[in-house]
Protein backbone atom coordinates (compact mmCIF):
# COMPACT_ATOMS: atom_id res chain seq x y z
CA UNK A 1 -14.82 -13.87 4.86
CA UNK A 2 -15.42 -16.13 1.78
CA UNK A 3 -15.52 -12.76 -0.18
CA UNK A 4 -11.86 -12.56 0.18
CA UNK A 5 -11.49 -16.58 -0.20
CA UNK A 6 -13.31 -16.67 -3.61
CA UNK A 7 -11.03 -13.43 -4.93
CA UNK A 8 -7.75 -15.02 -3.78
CA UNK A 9 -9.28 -18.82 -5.48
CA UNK A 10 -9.70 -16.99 -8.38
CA UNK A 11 -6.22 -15.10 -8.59
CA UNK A 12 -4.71 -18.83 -8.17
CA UNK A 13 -5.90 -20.09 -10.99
CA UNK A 14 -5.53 -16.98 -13.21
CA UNK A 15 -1.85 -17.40 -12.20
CA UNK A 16 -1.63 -20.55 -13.46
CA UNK A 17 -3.78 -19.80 -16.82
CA UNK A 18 -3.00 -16.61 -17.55
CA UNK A 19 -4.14 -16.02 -21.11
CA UNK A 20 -6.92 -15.24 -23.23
CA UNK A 21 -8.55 -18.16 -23.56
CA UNK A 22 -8.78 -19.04 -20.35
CA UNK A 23 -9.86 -15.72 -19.14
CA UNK A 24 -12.16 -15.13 -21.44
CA UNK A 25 -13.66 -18.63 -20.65
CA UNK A 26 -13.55 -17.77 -17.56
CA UNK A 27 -15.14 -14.18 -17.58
CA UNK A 28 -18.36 -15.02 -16.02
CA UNK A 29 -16.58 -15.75 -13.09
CA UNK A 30 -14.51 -13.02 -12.79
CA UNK A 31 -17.35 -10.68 -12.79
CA UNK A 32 -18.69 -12.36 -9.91
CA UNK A 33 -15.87 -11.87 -7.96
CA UNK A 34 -15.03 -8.56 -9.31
CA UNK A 35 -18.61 -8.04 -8.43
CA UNK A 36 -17.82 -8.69 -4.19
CA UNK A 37 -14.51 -7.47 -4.42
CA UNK A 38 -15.78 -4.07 -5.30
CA UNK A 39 -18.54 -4.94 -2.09
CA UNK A 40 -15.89 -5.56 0.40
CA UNK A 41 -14.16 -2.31 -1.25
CA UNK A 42 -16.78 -0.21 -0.49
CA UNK A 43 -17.13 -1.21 3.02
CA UNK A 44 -13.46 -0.25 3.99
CA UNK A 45 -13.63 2.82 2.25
CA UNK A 46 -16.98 3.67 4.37
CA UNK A 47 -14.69 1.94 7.75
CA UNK A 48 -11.98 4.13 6.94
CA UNK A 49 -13.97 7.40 6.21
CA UNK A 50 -15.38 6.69 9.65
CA UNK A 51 -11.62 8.02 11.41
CA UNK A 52 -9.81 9.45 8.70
CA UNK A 53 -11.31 12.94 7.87
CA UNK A 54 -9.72 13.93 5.19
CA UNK A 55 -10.44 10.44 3.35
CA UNK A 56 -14.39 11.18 4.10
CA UNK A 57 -14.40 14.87 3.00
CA UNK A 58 -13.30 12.77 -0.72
CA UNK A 59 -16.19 10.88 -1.14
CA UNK A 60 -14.30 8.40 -2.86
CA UNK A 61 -15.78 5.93 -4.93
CA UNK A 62 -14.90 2.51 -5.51
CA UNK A 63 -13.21 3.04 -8.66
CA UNK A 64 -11.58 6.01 -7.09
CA UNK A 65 -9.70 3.10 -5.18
CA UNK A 66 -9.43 -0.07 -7.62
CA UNK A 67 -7.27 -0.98 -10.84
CA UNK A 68 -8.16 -3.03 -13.87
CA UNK A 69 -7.07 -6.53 -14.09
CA UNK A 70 -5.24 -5.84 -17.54
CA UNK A 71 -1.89 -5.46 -17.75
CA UNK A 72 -0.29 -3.09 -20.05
CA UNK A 73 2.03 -5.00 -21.95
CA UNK A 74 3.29 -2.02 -24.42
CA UNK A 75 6.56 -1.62 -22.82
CA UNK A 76 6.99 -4.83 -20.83
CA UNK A 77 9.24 -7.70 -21.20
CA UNK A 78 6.49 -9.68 -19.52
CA UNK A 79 3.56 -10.27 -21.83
CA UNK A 80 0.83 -12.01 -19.62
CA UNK A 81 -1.96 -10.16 -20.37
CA UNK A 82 -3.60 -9.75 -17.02
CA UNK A 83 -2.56 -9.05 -13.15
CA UNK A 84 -2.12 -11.99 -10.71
CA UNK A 85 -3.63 -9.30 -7.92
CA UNK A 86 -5.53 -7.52 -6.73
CA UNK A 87 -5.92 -3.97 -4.82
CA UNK A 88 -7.36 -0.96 -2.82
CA UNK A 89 -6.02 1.99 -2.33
CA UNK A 90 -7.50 4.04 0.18
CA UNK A 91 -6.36 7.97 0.33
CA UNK A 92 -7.19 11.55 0.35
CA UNK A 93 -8.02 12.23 -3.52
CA UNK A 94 -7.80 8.59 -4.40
CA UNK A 95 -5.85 6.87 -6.49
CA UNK A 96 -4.62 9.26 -8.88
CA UNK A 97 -3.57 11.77 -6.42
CA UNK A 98 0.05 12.50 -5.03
CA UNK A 99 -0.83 11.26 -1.51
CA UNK A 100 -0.06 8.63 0.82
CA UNK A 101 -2.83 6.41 1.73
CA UNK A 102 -3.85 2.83 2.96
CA UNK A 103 -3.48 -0.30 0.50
CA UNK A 104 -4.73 -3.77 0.54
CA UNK A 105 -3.00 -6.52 -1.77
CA UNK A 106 -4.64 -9.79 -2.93
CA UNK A 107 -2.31 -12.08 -4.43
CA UNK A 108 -1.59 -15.95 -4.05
CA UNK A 109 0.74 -16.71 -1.05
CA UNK A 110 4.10 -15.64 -1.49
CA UNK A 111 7.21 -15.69 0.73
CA UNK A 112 8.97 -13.19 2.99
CA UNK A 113 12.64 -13.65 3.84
CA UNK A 114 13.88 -11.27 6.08
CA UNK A 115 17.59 -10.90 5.68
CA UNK A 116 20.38 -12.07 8.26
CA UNK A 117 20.00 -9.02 10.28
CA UNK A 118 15.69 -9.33 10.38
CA UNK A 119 15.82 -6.74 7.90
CA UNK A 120 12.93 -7.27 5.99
CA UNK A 121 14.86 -5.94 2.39
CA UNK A 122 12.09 -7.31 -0.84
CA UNK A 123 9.97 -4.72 -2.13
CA UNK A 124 6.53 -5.13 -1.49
CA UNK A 125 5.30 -5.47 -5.11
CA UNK A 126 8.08 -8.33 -5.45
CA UNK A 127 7.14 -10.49 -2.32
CA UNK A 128 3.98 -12.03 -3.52
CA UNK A 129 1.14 -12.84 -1.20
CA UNK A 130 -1.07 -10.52 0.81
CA UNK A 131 0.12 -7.50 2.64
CA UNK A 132 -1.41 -3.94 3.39
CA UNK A 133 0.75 -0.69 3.35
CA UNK A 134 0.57 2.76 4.92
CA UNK A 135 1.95 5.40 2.72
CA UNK A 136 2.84 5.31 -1.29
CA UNK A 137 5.76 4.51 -3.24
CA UNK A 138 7.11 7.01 -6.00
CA UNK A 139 7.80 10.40 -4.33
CA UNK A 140 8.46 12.88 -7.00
CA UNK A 141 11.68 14.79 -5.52
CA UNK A 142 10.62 17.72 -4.08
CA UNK A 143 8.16 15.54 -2.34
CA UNK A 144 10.73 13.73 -0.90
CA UNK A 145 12.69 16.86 0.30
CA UNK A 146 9.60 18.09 2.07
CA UNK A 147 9.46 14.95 4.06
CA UNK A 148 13.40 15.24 4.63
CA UNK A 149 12.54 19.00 6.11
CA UNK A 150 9.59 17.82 8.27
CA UNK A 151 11.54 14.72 9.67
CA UNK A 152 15.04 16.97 10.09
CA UNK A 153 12.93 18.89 12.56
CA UNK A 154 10.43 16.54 14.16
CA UNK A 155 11.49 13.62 13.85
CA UNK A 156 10.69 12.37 16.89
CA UNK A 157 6.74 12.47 15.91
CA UNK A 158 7.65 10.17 13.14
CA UNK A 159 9.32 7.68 15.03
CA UNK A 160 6.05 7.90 17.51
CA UNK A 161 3.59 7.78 14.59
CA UNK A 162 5.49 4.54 13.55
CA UNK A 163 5.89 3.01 16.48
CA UNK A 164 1.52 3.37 16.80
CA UNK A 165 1.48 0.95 13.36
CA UNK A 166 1.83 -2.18 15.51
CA UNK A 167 3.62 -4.98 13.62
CA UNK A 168 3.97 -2.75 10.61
CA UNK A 169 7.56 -2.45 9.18
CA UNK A 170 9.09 0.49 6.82
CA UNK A 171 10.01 -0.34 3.24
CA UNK A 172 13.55 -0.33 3.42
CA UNK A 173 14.80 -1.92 0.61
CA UNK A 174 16.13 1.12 -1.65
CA UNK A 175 17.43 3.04 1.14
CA UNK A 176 19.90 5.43 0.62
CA UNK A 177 23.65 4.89 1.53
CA UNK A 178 24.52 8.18 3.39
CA UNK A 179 21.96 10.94 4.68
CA UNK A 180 21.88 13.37 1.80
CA UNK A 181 24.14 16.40 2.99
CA UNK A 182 21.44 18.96 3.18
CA UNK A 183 20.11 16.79 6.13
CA UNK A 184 23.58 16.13 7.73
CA UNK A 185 22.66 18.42 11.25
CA UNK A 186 19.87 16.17 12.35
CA UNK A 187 20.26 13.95 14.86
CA UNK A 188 21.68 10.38 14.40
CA UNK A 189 18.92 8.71 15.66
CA UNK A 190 16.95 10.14 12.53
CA UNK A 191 19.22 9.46 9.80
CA UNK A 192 17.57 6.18 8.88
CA UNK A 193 14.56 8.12 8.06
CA UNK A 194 16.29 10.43 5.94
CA UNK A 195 17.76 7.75 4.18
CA UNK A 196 14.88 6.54 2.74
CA UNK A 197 13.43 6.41 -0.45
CA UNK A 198 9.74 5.17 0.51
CA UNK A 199 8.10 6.02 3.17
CA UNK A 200 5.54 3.17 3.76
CA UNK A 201 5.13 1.25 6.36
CA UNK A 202 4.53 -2.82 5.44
CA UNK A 203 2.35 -5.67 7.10
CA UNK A 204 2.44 -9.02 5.52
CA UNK A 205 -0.99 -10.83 6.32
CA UNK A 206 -1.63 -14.55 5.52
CA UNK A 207 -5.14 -15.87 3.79
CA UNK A 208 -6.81 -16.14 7.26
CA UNK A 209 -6.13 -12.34 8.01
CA UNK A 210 -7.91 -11.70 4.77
CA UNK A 211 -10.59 -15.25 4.50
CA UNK A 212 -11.48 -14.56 8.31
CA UNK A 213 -15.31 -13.52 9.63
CA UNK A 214 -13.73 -10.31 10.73
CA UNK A 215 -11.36 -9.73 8.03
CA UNK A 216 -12.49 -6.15 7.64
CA UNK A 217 -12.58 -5.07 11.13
CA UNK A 218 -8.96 -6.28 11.07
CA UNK A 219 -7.81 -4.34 8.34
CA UNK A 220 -9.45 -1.11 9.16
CA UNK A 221 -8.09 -1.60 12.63
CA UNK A 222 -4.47 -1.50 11.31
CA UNK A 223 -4.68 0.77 9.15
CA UNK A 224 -6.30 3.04 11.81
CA UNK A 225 -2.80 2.26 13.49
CA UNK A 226 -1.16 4.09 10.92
CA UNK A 227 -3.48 7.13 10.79
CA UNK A 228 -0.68 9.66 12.16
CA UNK A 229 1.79 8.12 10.13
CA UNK A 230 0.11 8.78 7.16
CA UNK A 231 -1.11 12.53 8.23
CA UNK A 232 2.39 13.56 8.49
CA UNK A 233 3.34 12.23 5.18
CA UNK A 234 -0.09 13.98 3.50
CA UNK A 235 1.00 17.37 5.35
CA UNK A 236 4.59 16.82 3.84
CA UNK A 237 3.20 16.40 0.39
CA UNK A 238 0.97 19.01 0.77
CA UNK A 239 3.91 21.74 1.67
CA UNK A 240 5.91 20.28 -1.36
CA UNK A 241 3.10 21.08 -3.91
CA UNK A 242 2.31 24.22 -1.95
CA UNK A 243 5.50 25.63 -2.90
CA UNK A 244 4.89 25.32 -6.62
């Protein structure tokens, strides 16, 4: 899909020019890919209302589900003044919202090294490249104890609903040592899920996942993978802010 080829073209040389001047000489262009990024946006929300209910009863729009290209610099060591990528984020509420959802990152190709044991241990945001993620990152903490409560009881239907997200792999690189006490009377074989942190679920994807004719068939196919996955996260979240 040269929609995707022309956005990830564009990112590479904003990577390697990123300042003012060259942006702004280069602003023309950026509009025009902006301008089909925001196309193919707009399709996978419309593929992904198709089988997610609850992301079709949002109406979301496509700024409900994109981010500037401007980095906020205030309070960061690095001072580039613009993102090297580029994203959707697909969920109930949209972006702004507490809930877990489906995301697609653009960036120029990056590398994965999984660790001795095939543990893939980098943070998504850190690995470069393309990926897409079922989930969210940044559970406030009561969140996270309402998805420690579903799990320490069902845990079983997480393990299933994970197991459905073919050649996805959970974030599980600021895992917890121990399983918090609280949690202790589960069974072992869910402990590594109460260990976490994150609860996403990770594919890396190459530029012909993302450049290809059927690029968004693709992507809305694997995130429909992970539809269970994230409705038991969403019902978690919703519980947590229930309780308020």
């Amino acid at each position: 899909m040269y929609i995707m080829k022309d956005v990830l073209e564009f990112l590479e040389q904003l990577s390697q020019n990123n300042n003012r001047e060259w942006f702004n000489a280069n602003k023309e262009k950026y509009l025009q890919v902006r301008e089909k990024f925001e196309v193919f946006a707009r399709q996978l929300i419309e593929k992904i209302s198709s089988w997610d209910e609850d992301v079709a009863a949002s109406q979301l729009g496509v700024k409900d589900c994109t981010y500037r290209i401007y980095r906020d610099t205030r309070f960061s060591k690095n001072k580039e003044p613009y993102k090297t990528h580029m994203g959707i984020f697909i969920c109930k509420g949209g972006k702004k919202s507490p809930n877990a959802g489906y995301y697609l990152h653009l960036e120029p190709p990056g590398e994965v090294i999984p660790d001795s044991m095939g543990v893939h241990t980098q943070t998504p945001l850190s690995m470069g490249g393309c990926f897409i993620i079922a989930g969210t990152y940044k559970y406030e903490s009561k969140v996270l104890r309402s998805i420690r409560d579903e799990i320490s009881v069902n845990g079983d239907s997480f393990l299933e609903a994970m197991q459905q997200a073919a050649d996805f792999y959970p974030e599980e690189s600021d895992m917890l040592k121990k399983v918090p006490p609280e949690f202790s009377f589960a069974p072992d074989k869910w402990h590594r899920l109460l260990r976490y942190r994150t609860f996403a679920l990770i594919k890396p994807v190459g530029p012909d996942y993302v450049c290809g004719e059927n690029a968004l068939d693709k992507i809305a196919g694997d995130f429909r993978n992970c539809r269970d996955y994230i409705k038991k996260l969403n019902m978690a979240i919703e519980y947590a802010y229930e309780e308020e």
